[in-house]
C-alpha atoms as a PDB file:
ATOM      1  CA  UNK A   1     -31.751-101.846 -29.635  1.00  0.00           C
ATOM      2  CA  UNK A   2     -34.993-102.164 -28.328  1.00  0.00           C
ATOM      3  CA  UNK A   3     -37.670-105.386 -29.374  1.00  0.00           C
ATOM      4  CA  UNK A   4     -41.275-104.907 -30.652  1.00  0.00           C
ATOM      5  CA  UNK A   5     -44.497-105.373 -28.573  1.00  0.00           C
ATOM      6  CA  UNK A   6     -47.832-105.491 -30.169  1.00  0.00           C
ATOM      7  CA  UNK A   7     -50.822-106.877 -29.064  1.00  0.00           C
ATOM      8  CA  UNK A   8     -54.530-106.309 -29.818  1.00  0.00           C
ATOM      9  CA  UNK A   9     -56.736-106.549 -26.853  1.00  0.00           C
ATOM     10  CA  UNK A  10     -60.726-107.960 -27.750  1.00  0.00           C
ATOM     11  CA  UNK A  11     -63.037-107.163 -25.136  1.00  0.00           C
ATOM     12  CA  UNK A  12     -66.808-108.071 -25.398  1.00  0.00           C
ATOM     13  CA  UNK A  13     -67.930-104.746 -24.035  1.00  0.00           C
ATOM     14  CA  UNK A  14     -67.472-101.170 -25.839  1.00  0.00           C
ATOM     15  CA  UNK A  15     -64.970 -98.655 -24.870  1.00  0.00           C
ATOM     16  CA  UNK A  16     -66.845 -96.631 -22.533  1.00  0.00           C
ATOM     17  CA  UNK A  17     -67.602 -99.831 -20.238  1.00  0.00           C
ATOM     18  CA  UNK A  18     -63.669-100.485 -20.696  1.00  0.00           C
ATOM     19  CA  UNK A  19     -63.306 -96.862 -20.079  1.00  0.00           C
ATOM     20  CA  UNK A  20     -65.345 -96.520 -17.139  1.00  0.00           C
ATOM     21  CA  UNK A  21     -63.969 -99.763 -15.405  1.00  0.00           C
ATOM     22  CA  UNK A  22     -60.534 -97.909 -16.218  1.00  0.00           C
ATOM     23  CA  UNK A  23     -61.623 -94.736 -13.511  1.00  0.00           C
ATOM     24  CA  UNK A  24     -62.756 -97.187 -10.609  1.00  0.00           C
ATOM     25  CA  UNK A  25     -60.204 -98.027  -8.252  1.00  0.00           C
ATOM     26  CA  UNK A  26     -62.516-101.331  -7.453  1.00  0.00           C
ATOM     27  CA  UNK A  27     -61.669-102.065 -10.981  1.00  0.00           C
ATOM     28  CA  UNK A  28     -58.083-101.671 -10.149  1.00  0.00           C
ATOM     29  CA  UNK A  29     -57.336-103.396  -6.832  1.00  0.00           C
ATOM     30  CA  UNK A  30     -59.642-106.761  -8.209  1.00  0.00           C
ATOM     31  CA  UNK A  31     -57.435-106.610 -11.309  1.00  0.00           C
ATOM     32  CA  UNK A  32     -53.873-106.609  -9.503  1.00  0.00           C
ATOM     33  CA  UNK A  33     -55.336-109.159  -6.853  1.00  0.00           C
ATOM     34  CA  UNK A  34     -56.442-111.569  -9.693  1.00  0.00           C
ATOM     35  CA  UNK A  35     -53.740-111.134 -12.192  1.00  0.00           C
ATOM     36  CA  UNK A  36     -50.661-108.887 -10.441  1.00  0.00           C
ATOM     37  CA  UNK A  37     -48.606-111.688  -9.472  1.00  0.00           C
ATOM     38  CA  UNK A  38     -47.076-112.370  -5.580  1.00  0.00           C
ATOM     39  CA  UNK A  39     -46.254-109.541  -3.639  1.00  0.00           C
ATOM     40  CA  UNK A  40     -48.433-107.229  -6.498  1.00  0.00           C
ATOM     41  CA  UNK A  41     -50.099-103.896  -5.177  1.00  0.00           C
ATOM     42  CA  UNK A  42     -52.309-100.838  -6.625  1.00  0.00           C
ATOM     43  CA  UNK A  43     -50.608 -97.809  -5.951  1.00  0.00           C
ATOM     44  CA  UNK A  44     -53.281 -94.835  -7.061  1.00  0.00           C
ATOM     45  CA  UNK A  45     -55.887 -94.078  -9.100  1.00  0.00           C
ATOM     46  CA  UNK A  46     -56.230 -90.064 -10.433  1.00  0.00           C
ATOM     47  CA  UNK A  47     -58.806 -88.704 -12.112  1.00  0.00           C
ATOM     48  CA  UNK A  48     -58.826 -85.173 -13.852  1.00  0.00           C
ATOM     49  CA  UNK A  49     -61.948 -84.847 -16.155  1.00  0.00           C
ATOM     50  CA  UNK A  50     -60.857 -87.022 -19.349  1.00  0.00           C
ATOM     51  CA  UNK A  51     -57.456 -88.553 -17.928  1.00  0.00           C
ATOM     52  CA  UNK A  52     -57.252 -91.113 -16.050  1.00  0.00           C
ATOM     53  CA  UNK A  53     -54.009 -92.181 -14.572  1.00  0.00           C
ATOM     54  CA  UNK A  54     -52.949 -95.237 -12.642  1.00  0.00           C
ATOM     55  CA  UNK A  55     -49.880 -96.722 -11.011  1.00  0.00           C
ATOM     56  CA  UNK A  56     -49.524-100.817  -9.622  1.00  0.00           C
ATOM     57  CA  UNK A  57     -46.543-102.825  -8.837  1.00  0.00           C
ATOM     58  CA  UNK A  58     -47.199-106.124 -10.323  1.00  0.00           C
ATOM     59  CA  UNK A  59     -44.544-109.269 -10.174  1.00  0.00           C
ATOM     60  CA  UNK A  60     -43.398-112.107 -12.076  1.00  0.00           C
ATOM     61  CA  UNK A  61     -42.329-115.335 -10.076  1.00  0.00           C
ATOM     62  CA  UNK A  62     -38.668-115.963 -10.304  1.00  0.00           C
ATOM     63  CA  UNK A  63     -40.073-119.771 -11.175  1.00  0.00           C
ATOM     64  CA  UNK A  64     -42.069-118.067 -14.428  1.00  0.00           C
ATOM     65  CA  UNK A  65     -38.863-117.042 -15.484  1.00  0.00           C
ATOM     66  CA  UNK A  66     -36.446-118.221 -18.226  1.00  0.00           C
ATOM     67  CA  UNK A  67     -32.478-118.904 -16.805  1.00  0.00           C
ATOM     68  CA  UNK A  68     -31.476-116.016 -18.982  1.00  0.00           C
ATOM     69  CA  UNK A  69     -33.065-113.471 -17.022  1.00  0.00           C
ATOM     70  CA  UNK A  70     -32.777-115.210 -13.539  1.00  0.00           C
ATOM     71  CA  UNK A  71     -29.292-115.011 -14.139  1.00  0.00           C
ATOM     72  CA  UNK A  72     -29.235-111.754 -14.604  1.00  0.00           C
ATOM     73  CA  UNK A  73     -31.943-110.881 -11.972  1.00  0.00           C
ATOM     74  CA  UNK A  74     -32.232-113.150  -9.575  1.00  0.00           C
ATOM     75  CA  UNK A  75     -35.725-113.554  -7.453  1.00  0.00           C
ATOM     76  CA  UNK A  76     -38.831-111.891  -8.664  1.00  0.00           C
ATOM     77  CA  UNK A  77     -39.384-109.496 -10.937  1.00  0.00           C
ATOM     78  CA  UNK A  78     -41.178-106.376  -9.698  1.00  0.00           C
ATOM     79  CA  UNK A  79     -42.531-104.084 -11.772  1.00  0.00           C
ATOM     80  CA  UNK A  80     -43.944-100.464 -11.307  1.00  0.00           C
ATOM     81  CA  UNK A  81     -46.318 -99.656 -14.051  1.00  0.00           C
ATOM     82  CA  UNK A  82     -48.268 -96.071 -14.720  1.00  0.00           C
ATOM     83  CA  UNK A  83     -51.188 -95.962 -17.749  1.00  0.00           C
ATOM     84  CA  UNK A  84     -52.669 -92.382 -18.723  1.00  0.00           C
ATOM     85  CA  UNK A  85     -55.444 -92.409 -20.782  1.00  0.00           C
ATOM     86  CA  UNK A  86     -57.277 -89.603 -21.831  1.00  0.00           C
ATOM     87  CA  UNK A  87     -60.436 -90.446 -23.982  1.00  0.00           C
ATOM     88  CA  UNK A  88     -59.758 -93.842 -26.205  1.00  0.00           C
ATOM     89  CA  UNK A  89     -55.758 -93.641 -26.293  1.00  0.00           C
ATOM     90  CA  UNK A  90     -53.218 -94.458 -23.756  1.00  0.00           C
ATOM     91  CA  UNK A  91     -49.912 -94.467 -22.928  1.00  0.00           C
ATOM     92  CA  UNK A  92     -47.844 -96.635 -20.716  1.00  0.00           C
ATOM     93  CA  UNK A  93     -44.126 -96.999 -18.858  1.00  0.00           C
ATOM     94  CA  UNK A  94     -43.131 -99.870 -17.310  1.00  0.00           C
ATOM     95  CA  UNK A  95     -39.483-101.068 -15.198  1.00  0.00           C
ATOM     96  CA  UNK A  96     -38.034-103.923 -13.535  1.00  0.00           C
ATOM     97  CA  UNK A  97     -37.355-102.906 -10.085  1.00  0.00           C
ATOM     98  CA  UNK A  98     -33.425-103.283 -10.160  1.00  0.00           C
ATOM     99  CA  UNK A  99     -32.300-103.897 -13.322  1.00  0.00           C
ATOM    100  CA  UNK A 100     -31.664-102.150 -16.251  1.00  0.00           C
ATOM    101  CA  UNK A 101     -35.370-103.110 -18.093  1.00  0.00           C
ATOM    102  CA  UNK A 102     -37.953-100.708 -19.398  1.00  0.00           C
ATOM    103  CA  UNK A 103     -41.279-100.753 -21.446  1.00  0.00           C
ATOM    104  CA  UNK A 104     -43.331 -97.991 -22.891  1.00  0.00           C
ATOM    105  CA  UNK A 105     -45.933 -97.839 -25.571  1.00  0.00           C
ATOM    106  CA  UNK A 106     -49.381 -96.555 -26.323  1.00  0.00           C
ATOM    107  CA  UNK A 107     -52.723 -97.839 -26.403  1.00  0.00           C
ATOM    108  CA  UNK A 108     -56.115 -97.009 -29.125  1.00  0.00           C
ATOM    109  CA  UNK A 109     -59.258 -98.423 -28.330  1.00  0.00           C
ATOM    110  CA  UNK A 110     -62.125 -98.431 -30.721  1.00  0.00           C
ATOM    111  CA  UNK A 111     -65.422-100.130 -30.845  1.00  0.00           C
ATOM    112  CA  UNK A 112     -66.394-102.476 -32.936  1.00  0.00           C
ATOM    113  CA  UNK A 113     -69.359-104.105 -33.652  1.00  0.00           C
ATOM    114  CA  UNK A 114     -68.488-107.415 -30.963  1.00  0.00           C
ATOM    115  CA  UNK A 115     -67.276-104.789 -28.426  1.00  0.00           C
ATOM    116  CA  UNK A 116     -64.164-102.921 -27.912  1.00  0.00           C
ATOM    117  CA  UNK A 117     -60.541-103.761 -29.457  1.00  0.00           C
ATOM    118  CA  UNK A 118     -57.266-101.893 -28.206  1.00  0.00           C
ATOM    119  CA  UNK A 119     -54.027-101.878 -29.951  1.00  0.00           C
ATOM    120  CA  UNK A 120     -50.946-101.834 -28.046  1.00  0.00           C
ATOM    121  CA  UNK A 121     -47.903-100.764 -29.278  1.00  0.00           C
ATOM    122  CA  UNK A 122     -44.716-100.206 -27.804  1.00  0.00           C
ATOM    123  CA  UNK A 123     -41.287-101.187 -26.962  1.00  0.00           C
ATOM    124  CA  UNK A 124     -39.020-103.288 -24.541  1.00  0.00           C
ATOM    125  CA  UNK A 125     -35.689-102.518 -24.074  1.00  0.00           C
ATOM    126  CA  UNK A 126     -33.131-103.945 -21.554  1.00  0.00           C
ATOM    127  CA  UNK A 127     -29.952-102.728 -21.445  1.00  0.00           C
ATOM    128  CA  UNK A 128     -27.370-105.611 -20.754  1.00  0.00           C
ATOM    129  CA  UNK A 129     -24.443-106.437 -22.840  1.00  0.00           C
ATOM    130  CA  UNK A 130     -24.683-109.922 -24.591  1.00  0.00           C
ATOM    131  CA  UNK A 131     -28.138-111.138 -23.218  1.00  0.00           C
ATOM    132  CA  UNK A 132     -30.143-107.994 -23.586  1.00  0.00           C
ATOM    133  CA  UNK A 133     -32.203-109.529 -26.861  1.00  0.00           C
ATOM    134  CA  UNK A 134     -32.767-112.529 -25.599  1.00  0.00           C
ATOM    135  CA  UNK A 135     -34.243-110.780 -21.715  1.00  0.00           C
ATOM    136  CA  UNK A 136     -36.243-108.812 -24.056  1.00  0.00           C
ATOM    137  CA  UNK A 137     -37.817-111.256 -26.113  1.00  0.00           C
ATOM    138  CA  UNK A 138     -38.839-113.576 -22.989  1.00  0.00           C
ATOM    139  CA  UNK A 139     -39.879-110.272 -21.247  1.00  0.00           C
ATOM    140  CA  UNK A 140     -41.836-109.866 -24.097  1.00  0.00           C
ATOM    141  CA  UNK A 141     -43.819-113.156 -24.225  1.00  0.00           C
ATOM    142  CA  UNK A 142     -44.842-112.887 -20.867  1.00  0.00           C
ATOM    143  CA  UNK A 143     -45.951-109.554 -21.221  1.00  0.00           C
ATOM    144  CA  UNK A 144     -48.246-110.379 -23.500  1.00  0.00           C
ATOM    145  CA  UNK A 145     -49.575-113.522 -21.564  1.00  0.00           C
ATOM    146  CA  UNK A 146     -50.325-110.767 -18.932  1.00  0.00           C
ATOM    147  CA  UNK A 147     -52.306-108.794 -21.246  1.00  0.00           C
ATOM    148  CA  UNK A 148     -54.449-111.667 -22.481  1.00  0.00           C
ATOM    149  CA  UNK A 149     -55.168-112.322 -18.843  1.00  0.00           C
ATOM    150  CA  UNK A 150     -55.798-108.819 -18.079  1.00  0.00           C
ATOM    151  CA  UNK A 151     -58.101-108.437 -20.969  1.00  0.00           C
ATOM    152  CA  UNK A 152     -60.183-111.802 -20.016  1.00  0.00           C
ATOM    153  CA  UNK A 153     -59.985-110.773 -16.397  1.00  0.00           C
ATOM    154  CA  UNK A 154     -61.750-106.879 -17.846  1.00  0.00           C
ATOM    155  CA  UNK A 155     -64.098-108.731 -19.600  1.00  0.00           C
ATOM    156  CA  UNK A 156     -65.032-110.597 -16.733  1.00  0.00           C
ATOM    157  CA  UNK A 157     -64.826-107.913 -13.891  1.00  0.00           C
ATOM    158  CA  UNK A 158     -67.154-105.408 -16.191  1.00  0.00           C
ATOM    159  CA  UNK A 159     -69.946-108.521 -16.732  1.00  0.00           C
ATOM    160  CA  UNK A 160     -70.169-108.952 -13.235  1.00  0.00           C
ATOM    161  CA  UNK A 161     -70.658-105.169 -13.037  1.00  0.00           C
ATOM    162  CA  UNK A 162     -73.924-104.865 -15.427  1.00  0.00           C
END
């Protein structure tokens, strides 16, 4: 059975600056440098009018790790991860490189009047007998220290933009 991600994304800056910074592989290659972990990459950037899709390899430090996935996994996690977006909603798939982990999930951005706010949605599952919950869950709450840093790292990148 799979665990719950949710998180909502604030950015000071409306959707089409977040949108716009989505289709430039600058955008991209700053983001993974700054907040893809060791050994991190961007893969590609393709655009096709409204869609936008993007692959990376990012990485989570064996030493970030709790011992109940580094048991399972040890070394560093790496991760490929594609986003398509087409307009203000997204999609996303994410593995670990190795094991038997795998998130998905959408994205809807909206403006507001402060700026932009996404909701993510989606799902982790990891399939290991036993300590599959409890990978998930610490999966989970690192994920969503990435996306904080990700979203503080877009509001910063499109800022230095303007």
């Amino acid at each position: 059975m799979a665990t719950a991600l949710a998180y909502t994304a604030h950015y000071s800056h409306p959707v089409a600056a977040v949108r716009e910074a989505f289709r430039t592989e600058k955008y991209w290659q700053d983001r993974i440098a700054a907040v893809g972990g060791p050994g991190a990459r961007f893969v590609s950037l393709e655009l096709d009018g409204e869609q936008v899709r993007i692959e990376v390899v990012q990485s989570i430090p064996a030493d970030l790790l709790p011992p109940a996935i580094t048991a399972v996994h040890p070394g560093d996690l790496m991760i490929p991860r594609t986003e398509l977006w087409s307009g203000t909603t997204g999609s996303f798939e994410a593995r670990v490189e190795g094991a038997p982990a795998e998130v998905r999930g959408t994205i809807t951005a909206t403006d507001e009047p402060t700026g932009a706010v996404a909701e993510v949605s989606g799902s982790i599952e990891v399939k290991v007998p036993l300590f599959g919950r409890k990978i998930e869950e610490a999966i989970g709450e690192r994920l969503t220290e990435l996306l904080a840093e990700e979203t503080e790292f877009t509001n910063g990148w499109i800022a230095e933009q303007v």
